[in-house]
Protein backbone atom coordinates (compact mmCIF):
# COMPACT_ATOMS: atom_id res chain seq x y z
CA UNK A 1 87.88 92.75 11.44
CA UNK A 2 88.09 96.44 10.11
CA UNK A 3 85.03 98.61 9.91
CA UNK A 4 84.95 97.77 6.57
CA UNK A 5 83.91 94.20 6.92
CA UNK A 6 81.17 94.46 10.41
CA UNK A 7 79.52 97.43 7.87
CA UNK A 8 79.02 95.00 4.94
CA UNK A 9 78.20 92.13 7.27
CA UNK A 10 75.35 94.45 8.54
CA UNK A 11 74.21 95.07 5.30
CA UNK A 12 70.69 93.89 4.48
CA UNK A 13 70.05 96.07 1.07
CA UNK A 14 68.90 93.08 -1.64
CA UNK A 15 67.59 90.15 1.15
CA UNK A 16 64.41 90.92 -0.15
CA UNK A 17 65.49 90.42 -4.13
CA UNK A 18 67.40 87.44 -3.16
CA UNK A 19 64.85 85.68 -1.24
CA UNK A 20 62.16 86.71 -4.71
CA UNK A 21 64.83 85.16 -6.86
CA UNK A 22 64.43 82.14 -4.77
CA UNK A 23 61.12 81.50 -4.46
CA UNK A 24 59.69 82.74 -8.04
CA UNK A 25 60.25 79.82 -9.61
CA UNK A 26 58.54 78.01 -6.93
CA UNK A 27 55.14 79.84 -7.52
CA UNK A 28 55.06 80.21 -10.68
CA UNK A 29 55.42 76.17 -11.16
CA UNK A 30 52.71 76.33 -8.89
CA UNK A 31 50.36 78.50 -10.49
CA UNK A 32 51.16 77.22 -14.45
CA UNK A 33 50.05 73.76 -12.77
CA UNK A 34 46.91 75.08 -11.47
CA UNK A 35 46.37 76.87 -14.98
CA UNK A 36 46.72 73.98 -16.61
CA UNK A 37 44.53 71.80 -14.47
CA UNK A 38 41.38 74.45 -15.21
CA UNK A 39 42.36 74.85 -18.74
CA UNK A 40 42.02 70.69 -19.04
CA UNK A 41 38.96 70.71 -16.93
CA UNK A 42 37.91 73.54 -19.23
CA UNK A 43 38.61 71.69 -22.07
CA UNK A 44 37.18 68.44 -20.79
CA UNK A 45 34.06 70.40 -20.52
CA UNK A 46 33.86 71.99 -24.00
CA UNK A 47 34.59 68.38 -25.49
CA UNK A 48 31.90 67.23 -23.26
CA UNK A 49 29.23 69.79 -24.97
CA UNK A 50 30.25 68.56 -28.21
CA UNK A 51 29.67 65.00 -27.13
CA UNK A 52 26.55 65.72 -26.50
CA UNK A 53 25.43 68.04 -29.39
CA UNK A 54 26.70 64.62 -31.18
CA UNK A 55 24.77 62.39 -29.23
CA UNK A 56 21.86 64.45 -28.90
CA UNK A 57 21.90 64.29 -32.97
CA UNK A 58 22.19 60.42 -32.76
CA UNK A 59 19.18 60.16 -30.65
CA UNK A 60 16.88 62.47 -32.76
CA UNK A 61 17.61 60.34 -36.34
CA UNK A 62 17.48 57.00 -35.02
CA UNK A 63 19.22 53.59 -35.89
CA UNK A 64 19.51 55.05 -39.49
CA UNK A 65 22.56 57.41 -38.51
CA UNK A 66 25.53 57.12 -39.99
CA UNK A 67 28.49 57.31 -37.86
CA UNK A 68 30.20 60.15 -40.43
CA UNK A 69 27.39 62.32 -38.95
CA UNK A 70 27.62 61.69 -35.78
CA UNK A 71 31.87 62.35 -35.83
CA UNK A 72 31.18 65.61 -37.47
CA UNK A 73 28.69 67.00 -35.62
CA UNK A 74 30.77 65.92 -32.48
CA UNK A 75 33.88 67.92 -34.14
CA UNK A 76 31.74 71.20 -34.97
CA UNK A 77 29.97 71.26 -31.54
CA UNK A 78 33.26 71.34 -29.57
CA UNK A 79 34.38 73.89 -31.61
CA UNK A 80 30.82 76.01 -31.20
CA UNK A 81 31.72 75.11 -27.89
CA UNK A 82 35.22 76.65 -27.87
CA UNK A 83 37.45 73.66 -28.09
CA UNK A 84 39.97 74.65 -30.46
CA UNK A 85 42.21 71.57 -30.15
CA UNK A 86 41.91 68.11 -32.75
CA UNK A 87 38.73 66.45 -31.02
CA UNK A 88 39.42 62.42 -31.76
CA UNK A 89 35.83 60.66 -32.48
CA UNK A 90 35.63 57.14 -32.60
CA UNK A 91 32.20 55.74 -33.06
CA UNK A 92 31.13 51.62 -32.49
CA UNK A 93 27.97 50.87 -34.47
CA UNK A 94 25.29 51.28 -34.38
CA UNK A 95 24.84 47.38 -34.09
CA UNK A 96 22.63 45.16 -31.98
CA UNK A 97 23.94 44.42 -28.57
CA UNK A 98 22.39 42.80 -25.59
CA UNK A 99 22.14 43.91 -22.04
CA UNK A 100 22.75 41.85 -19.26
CA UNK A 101 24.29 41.91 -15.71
CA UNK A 102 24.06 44.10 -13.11
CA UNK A 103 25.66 46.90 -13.34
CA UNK A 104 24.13 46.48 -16.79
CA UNK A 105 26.94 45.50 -19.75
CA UNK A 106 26.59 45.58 -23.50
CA UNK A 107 27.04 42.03 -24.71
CA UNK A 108 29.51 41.81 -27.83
CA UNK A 109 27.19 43.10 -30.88
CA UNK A 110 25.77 39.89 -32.49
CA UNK A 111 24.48 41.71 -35.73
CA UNK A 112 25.14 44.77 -37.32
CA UNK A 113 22.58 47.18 -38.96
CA UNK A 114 22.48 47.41 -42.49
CA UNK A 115 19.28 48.50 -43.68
CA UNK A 116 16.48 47.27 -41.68
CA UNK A 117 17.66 48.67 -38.52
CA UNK A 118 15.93 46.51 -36.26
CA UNK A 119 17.57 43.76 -34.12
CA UNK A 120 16.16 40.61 -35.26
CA UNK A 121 18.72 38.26 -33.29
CA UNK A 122 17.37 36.80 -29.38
CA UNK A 123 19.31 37.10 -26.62
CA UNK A 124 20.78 34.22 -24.40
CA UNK A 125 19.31 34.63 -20.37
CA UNK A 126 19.06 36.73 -18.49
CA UNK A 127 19.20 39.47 -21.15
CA UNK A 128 16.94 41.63 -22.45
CA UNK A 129 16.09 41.91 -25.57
CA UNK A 130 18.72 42.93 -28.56
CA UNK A 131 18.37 46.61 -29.28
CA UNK A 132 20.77 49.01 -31.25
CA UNK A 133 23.38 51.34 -29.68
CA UNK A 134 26.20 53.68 -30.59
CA UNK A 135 29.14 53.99 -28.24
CA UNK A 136 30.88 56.90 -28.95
CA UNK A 137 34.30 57.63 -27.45
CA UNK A 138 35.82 61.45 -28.33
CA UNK A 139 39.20 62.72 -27.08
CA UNK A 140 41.87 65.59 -27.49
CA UNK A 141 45.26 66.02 -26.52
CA UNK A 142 46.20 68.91 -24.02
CA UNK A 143 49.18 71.13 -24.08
CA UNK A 144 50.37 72.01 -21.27
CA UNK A 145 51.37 75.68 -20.52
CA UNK A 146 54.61 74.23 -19.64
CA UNK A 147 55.98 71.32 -21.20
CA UNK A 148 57.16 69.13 -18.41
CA UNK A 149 53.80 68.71 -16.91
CA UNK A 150 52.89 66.21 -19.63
CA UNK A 151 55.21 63.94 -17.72
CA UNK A 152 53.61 63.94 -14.88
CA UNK A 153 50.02 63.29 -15.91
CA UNK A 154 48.72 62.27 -19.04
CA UNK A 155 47.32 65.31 -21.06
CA UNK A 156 44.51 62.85 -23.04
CA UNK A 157 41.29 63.75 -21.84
CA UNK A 158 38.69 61.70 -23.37
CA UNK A 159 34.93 60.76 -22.58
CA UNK A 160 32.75 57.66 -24.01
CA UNK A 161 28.86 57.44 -23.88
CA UNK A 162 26.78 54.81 -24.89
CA UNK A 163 23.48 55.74 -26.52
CA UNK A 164 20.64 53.45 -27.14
CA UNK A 165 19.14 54.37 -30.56
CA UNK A 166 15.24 54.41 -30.87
């Protein structure tokens, strides 16, 4: 081998940028995936504050509220909240259900409320008696700071509370 060759062999000008160029895109999966887990967790959060803003609403007027109500003030408190993604609101009732069981269940609603808004029906042992709830179950979809994160783990993030009304 000439000199030539042993000096280039001895070379080590651009290890360093090689080894970077081979490990960047290592880290910087790694830190877009823990971006994106505290931006859902973030966003879980804000939805969650808007949930109960909602809630909170549903509570204060009572069997008379109308589920329209309760979607919108869900919607405008995750915004207040900083949620700037579509919040999905689906709201059940509210309709008489019984409670039984332990951990305690909601019994398929026997009557709905139209009007009177109290629970005239009796429930069947060993429940309690019929009462009137709201279940209200919001979600959003999260995008991912890169796009093939969504295939490894579902970017819904949702949340469902059940309210007694009083």
């Amino acid at each position: 081998m000439n000199a030539t060759g042993r000096t280039w062999i001895k070379d080590r000008q651009g290890v360093a940028a090689i080894e970077f160029a081979i490990v960047a895109p290592v880290l910087l999966m790694m830190l877009a995936g823990i971006t994106d887990f505290g931006l859902i967790r973030t966003g879980k959060s804000q939805m969650a504050n808007g949930v109960a803003q909602g809630i909170e609403y549903a509570l204060l007027q009572g069997p008379s509220v109308t589920a329209a109500n309760v979607i919108s003030m869900i919607q405008a408190g995750a915004i207040r909240a900083g949620l700037t993604n579509t919040v999905t609101v689906v709201v059940t009732g509210p309709a008489c259900y019984c409670v039984t069981g332990f951990p305690a269940a909601l019994v398929t609603p026997s009557v709905a409320l139209s009007g009177s808004y109290t629970c005239t029906n009796t429930c069947t042992a060993p429940a309690v008696a019929a009462a009137p709830f709201m279940i209200v179950t919001a979600s959003y979809v999260y995008q991912p700071l890169l796009p093939f994160y969504s295939k490894l783990a579902t970017p819904t993030v949702s949340e469902t509370i059940t309210v007694r009304l009083q």
